[in-house]
Structures are given as structure tokens and as C-alpha cells.
Protein backbone atom coordinates (compact mmCIF):
# COMPACT_ATOMS: atom_id res chain seq x y z
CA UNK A 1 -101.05 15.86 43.93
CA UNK A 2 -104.06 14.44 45.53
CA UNK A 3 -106.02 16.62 47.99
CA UNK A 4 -106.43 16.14 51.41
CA UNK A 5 -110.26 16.33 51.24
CA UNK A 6 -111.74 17.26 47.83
CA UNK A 7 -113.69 20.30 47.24
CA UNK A 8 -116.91 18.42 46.36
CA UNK A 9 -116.37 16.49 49.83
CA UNK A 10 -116.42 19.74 51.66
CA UNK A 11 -118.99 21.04 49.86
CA UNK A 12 -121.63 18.14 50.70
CA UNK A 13 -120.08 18.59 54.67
CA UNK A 14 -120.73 22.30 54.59
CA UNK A 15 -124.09 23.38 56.68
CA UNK A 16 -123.80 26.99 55.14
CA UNK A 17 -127.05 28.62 53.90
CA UNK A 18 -128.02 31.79 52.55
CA UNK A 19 -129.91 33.70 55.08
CA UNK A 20 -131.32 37.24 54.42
CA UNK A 21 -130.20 40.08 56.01
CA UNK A 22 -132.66 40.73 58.71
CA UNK A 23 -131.25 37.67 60.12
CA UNK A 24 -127.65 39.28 60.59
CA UNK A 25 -125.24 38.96 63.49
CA UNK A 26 -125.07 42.48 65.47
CA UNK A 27 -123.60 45.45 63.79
CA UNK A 28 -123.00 42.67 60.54
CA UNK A 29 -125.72 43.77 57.56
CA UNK A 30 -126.11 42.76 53.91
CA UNK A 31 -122.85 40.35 52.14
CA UNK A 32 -123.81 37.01 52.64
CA UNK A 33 -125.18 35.98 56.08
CA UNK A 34 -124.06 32.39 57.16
CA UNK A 35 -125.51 30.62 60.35
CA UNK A 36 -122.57 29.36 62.68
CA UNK A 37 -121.09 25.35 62.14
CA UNK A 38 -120.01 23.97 65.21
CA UNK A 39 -117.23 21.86 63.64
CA UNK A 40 -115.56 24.24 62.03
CA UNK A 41 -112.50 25.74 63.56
CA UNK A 42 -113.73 29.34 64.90
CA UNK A 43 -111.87 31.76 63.08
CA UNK A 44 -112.16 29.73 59.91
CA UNK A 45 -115.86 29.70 60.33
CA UNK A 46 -117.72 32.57 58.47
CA UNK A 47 -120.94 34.10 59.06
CA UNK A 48 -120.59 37.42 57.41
CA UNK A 49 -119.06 37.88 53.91
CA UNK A 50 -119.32 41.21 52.13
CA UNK A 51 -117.77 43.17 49.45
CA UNK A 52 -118.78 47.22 49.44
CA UNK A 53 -116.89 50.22 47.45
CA UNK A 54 -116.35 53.48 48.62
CA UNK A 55 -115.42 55.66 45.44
CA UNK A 56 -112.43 53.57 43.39
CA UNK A 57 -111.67 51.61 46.52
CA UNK A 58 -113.57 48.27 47.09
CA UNK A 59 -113.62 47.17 50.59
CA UNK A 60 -113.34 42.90 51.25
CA UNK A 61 -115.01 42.19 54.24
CA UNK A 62 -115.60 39.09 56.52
CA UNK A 63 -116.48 38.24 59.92
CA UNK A 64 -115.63 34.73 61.64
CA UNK A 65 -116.97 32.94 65.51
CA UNK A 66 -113.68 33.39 67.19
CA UNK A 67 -110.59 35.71 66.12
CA UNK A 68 -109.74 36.42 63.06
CA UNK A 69 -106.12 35.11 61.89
CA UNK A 70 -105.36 33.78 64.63
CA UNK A 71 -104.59 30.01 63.78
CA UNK A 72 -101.28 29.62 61.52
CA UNK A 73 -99.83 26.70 59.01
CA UNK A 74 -97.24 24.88 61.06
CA UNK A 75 -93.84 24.99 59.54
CA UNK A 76 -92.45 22.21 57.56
CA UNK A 77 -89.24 23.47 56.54
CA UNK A 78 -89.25 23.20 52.32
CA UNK A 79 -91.61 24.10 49.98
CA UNK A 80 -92.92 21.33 48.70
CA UNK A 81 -95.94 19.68 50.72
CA UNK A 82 -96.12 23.04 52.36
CA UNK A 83 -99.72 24.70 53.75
CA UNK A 84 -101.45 27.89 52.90
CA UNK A 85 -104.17 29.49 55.38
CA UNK A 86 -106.32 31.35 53.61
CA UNK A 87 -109.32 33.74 53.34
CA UNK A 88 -110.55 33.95 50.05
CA UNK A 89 -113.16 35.94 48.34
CA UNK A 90 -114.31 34.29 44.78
CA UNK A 91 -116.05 36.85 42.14
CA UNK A 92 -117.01 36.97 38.68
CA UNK A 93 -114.85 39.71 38.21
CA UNK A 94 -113.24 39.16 35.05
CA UNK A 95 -109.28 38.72 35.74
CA UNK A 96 -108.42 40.85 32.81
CA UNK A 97 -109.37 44.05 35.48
CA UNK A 98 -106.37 43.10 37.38
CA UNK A 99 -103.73 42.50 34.75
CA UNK A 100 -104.42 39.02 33.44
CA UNK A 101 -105.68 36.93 30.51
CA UNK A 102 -109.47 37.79 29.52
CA UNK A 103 -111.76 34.79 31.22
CA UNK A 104 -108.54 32.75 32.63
CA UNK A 105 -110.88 31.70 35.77
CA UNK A 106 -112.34 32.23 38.17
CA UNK A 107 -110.66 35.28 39.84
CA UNK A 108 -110.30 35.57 43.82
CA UNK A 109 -109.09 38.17 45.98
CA UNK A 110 -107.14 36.17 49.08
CA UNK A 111 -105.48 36.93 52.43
CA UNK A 112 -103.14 33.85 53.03
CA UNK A 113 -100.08 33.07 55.81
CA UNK A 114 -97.69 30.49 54.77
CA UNK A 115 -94.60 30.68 56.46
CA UNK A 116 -92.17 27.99 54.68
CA UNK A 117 -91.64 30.57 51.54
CA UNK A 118 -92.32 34.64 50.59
CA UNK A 119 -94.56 35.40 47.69
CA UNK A 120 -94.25 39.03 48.26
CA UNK A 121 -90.71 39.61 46.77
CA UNK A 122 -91.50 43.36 45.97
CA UNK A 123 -92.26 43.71 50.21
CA UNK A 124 -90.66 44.33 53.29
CA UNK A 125 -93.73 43.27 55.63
CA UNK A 126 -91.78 42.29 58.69
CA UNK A 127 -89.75 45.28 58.22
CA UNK A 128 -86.57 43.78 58.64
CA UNK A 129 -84.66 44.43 55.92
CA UNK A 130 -85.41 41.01 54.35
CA UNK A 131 -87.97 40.69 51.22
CA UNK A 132 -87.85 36.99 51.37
CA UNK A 133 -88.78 35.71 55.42
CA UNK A 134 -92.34 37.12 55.30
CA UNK A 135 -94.56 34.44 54.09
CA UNK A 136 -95.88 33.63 57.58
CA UNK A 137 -97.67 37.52 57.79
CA UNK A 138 -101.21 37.88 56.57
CA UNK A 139 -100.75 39.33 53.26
CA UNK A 140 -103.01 39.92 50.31
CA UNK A 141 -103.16 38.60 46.53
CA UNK A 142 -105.31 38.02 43.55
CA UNK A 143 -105.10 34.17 42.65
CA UNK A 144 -107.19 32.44 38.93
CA UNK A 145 -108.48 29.21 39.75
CA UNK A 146 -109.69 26.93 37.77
CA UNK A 147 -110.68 23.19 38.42
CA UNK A 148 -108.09 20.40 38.23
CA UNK A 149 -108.90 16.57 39.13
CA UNK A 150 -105.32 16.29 40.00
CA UNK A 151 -106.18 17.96 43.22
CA UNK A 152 -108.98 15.61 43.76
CA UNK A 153 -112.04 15.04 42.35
CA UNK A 154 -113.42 18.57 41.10
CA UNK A 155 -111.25 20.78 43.02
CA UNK A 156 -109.88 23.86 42.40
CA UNK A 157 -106.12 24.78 41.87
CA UNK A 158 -104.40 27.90 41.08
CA UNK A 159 -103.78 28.44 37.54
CA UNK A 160 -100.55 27.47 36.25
CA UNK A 161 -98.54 28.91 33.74
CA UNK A 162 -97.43 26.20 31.30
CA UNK A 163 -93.33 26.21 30.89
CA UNK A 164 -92.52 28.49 27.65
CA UNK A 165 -95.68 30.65 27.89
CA UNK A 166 -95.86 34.04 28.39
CA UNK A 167 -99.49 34.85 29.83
CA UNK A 168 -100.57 38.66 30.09
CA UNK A 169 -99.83 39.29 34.13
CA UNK A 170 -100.05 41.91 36.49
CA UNK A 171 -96.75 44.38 37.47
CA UNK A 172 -96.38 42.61 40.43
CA UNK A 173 -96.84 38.92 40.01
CA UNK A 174 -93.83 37.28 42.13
CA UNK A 175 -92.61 35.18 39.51
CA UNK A 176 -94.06 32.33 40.59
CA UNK A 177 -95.42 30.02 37.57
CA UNK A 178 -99.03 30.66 38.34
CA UNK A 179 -101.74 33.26 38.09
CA UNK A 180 -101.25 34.72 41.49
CA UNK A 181 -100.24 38.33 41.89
CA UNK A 182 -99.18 40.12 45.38
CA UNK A 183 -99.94 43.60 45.38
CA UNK A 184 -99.88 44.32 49.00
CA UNK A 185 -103.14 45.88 49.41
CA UNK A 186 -102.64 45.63 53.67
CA UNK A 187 -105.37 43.22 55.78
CA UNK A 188 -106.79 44.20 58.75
CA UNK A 189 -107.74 42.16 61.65
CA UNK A 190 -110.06 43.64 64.22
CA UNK A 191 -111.64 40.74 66.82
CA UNK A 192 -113.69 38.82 64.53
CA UNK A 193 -113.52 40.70 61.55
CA UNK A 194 -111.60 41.29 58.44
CA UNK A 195 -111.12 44.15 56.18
CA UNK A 196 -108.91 44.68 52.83
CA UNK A 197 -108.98 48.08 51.44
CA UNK A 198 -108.37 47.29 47.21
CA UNK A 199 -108.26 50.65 44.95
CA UNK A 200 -109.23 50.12 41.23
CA UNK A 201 -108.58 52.38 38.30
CA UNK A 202 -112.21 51.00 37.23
CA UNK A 203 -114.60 50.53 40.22
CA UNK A 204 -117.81 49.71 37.96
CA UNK A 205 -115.85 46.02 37.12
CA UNK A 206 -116.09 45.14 40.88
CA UNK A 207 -119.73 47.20 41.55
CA UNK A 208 -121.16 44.65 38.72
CA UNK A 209 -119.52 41.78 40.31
CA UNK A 210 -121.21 38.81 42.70
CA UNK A 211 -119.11 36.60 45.01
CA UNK A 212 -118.60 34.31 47.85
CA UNK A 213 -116.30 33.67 50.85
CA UNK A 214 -114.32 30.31 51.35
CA UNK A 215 -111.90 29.62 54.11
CA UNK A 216 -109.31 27.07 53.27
CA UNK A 217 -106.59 25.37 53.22
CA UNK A 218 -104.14 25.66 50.11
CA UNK A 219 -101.06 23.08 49.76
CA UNK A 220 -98.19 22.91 47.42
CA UNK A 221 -97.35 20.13 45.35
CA UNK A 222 -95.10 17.99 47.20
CA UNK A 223 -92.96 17.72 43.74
CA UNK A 224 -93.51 21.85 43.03
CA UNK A 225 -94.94 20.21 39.81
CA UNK A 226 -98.06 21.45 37.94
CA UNK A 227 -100.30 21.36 39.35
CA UNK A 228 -98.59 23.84 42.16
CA UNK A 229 -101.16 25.20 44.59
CA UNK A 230 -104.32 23.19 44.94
CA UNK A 231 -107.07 23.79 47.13
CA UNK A 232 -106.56 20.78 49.80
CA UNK A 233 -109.03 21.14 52.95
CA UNK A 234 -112.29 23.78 52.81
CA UNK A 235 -113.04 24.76 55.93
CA UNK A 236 -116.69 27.07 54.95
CA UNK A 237 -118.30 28.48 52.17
CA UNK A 238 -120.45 30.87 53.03
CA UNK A 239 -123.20 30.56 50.78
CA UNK A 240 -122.90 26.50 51.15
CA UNK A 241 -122.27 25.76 47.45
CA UNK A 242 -119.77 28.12 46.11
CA UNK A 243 -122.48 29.44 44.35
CA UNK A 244 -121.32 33.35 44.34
CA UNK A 245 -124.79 34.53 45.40
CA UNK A 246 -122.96 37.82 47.27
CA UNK A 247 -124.06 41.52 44.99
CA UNK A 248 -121.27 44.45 45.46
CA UNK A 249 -122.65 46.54 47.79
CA UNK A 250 -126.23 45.06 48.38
């Protein structure tokens, strides 16, 4: 599958700097501090991205123009060429910490709506007695990506699982055949902000950690071939260059 527009397209468009924190929005302090890019779509366009912990539970954090979540993927009816809104925090957390292979990629925590199919098969979100019609609710996962020319020229992808493997994965990966697990740690939208509230049985893996914040859009193959979910259209970065300059509570 070809991407719509290549990550190293979007990064070259991207006005994103790294400005210190004395420079911060009101009330928004510390993270990464992003100035404001009038061509971005407002509540795609970050200017605060942080990551804190409070005891075992780390807290994901972003802030956008307008409101976040607002904007949806428009239906399309199948799988296949299907879209996937998303708010995605990259670290250098090793994906072993959350139940996959040592150094698989580059492991991202992600709030995504994507309402042609349900990756959440262990989840009622809509609360209608239905696991599988949910997809279009904001809903959290871990994701390993990794670049993949096949999405365009060095763009990322979500890992896939080659047919006949059987990778180490986490309790509740959906069964999908790529690194993506859906543990329905709940987002939290609040005006221009938001929040994911992630415990870990070892905080000191994330307090170590550095990061960054994309928003993006994610589309699946039109064949549902390898490779599956490819990183099609960035909308930010917030440090510019997907550089992870972000520290864990700093």
C-alpha cells in the first residue's frame, strides 16, 4: 500500500519546534511545548505533549487549538482502505514492558476512532451489549512500529506478525496479525485536552523513558495484506522531527 503522504513529506511540512517551558500555553507546563500551525486541522494540531506518573500510574497527556476528538474518519463500509484517527504518543519504552518481543520497535501508546471495524473484542464501550460495533469510540492501545517503504518512502507501519509465527504478546491483543494490543485504559476529553490514565506493574520503565506526540492518520491496506496499518497522512509532530525529545515527568 502506498501512503497518502509519506512520513518524511510531513515531516519537512511540519513547522513544530521545541520551545522551553517558560514559553507554555496557560495552565500547560513542561512535556513538549509546540507553537500553533495554522494549516493544521485544530484539534489535530498539538501544542502541549506530556507524559507524568503518579505512583504506578503514568498519565498521557496532550493539548490541541480547537477540541479535542472532535473530528471522526468517515465511514467506508469494509475494512480494507479504511481510516484510523489517531493520537499517538511514541517512547523509547522498550515493548517488552507491555507484553511483547524485547526491541520489536518503536513502542507507542495511541488513542484512535475508526468506525468501519472493533479492535476492542474483550469491550463493551458503547454499552450495548455488542463487543464488535465500537470501533468509532475513542479507545486506547499500545501499537510497535517500525518503518516500511511499502507505506511510502520511510514511513512507519504497525508491526506485523508474519503468518505461522507466534510473537510473545500481551493478554489482550485482539487477534489482529499485528503488534497492537487494546487494553482499555479509558481517554478523556476535556475542551482541548487529553488525558489517559495507564497503570504499570513497573513505573521506573516509563519514568526512564523520552517521547513525542504525533497526530495522524492510520489506513488499512486496501488488500488487508502485510503491510496492514500504515501510517498514511501526519497531521503534527510536536517536537518537528519525531525526534522523542519529551523526559517522563520533566
Amino acid at each position: 500500500m502506498k501512503a497518502h503522504t509519506t512520513l518524511c513529506i510531513a515531516l519537512a511540512a511540519a513547522s513544530a519546534a521545541f520551545v522551553p517551558a517558560a514559553t507554555a500555553h496557560e495552565g500547560h507546563k513542561g512535556g513538549i511545548l509546540t507553537p500553533a500551525t495554522r494549516h493544521v486541522k485544530a484539534d489535530f494540531d498539538l501544542f502541549h505533549t506530556k507524559i507524568t506518573t503518579e505512583g504506578n500510574v503514568a498519565i498521557f497527556h496532550v493539548a490541541v487549538s480547537g477540541k479535542a476528538g472532535k473530528s471522526y474518519p468517515t465511514k467506508v463500509g469494509k475494512l480494507g482502505g479504511s481510516a484510523v484517527f489517531s493520537y499517538v504518543w511514541p517512547t523509547t519504552i522498550d515493548p517488552y514492558v507491555v507484553g511483547f518481543e524485547q526491541k520489536s520497535g518503536i513502542l507507542a501508546f495511541a488513542v484512535t476512532s475508526h468506525p468501519d471495524f472493533d479492535d476492542t473484542p474483550l469491550y463493551d464501550e458503547n454499552g450495548d451489549g455488542d463487543r464488535a460495533n465500537d470501533g468509532n469510540l475513542w479507545h486506547s492501545h499500545w501499537v510497535v512500529l517500525t518503518k516500511d517503504d511499502a507505506c511510502g518512502k520511510d514511513a512507519l507501519k504497525v508491526v506485523d506478525i508474519p503468518p505461522g509465527t507466534k510473537p510473545r504478546l500481551p493478554k489482550t491483543w485482539p487477534g489482529l496479525p499485528i503488534l497492537i494490543d487494546s487494553p482499555a485504559w479509558s481517554p478523556v476529553f476535556k475542551g482541548q485536552s487529553l488525558e489517559v490514565r495507564v497503570p504499570f506493574d513497573d513505573i521506573g520503565a516509563v519514568e526512564g523513558a523520552s517521547f513525542d506526540g504525533v497526530t495522524a492518520v492510520l489506513r488499512v491496506n486496501a488488500s488487508v495484506h502485510n503491510p496492514l496499518l500504515c501510517v498514511a497522512d501526519v497531521f503534527k509532530i510536536a517536537s518537528g522531527k519525531l525526534t522523542l525529545p519529551g523526559k517522563v515527568n520533566q
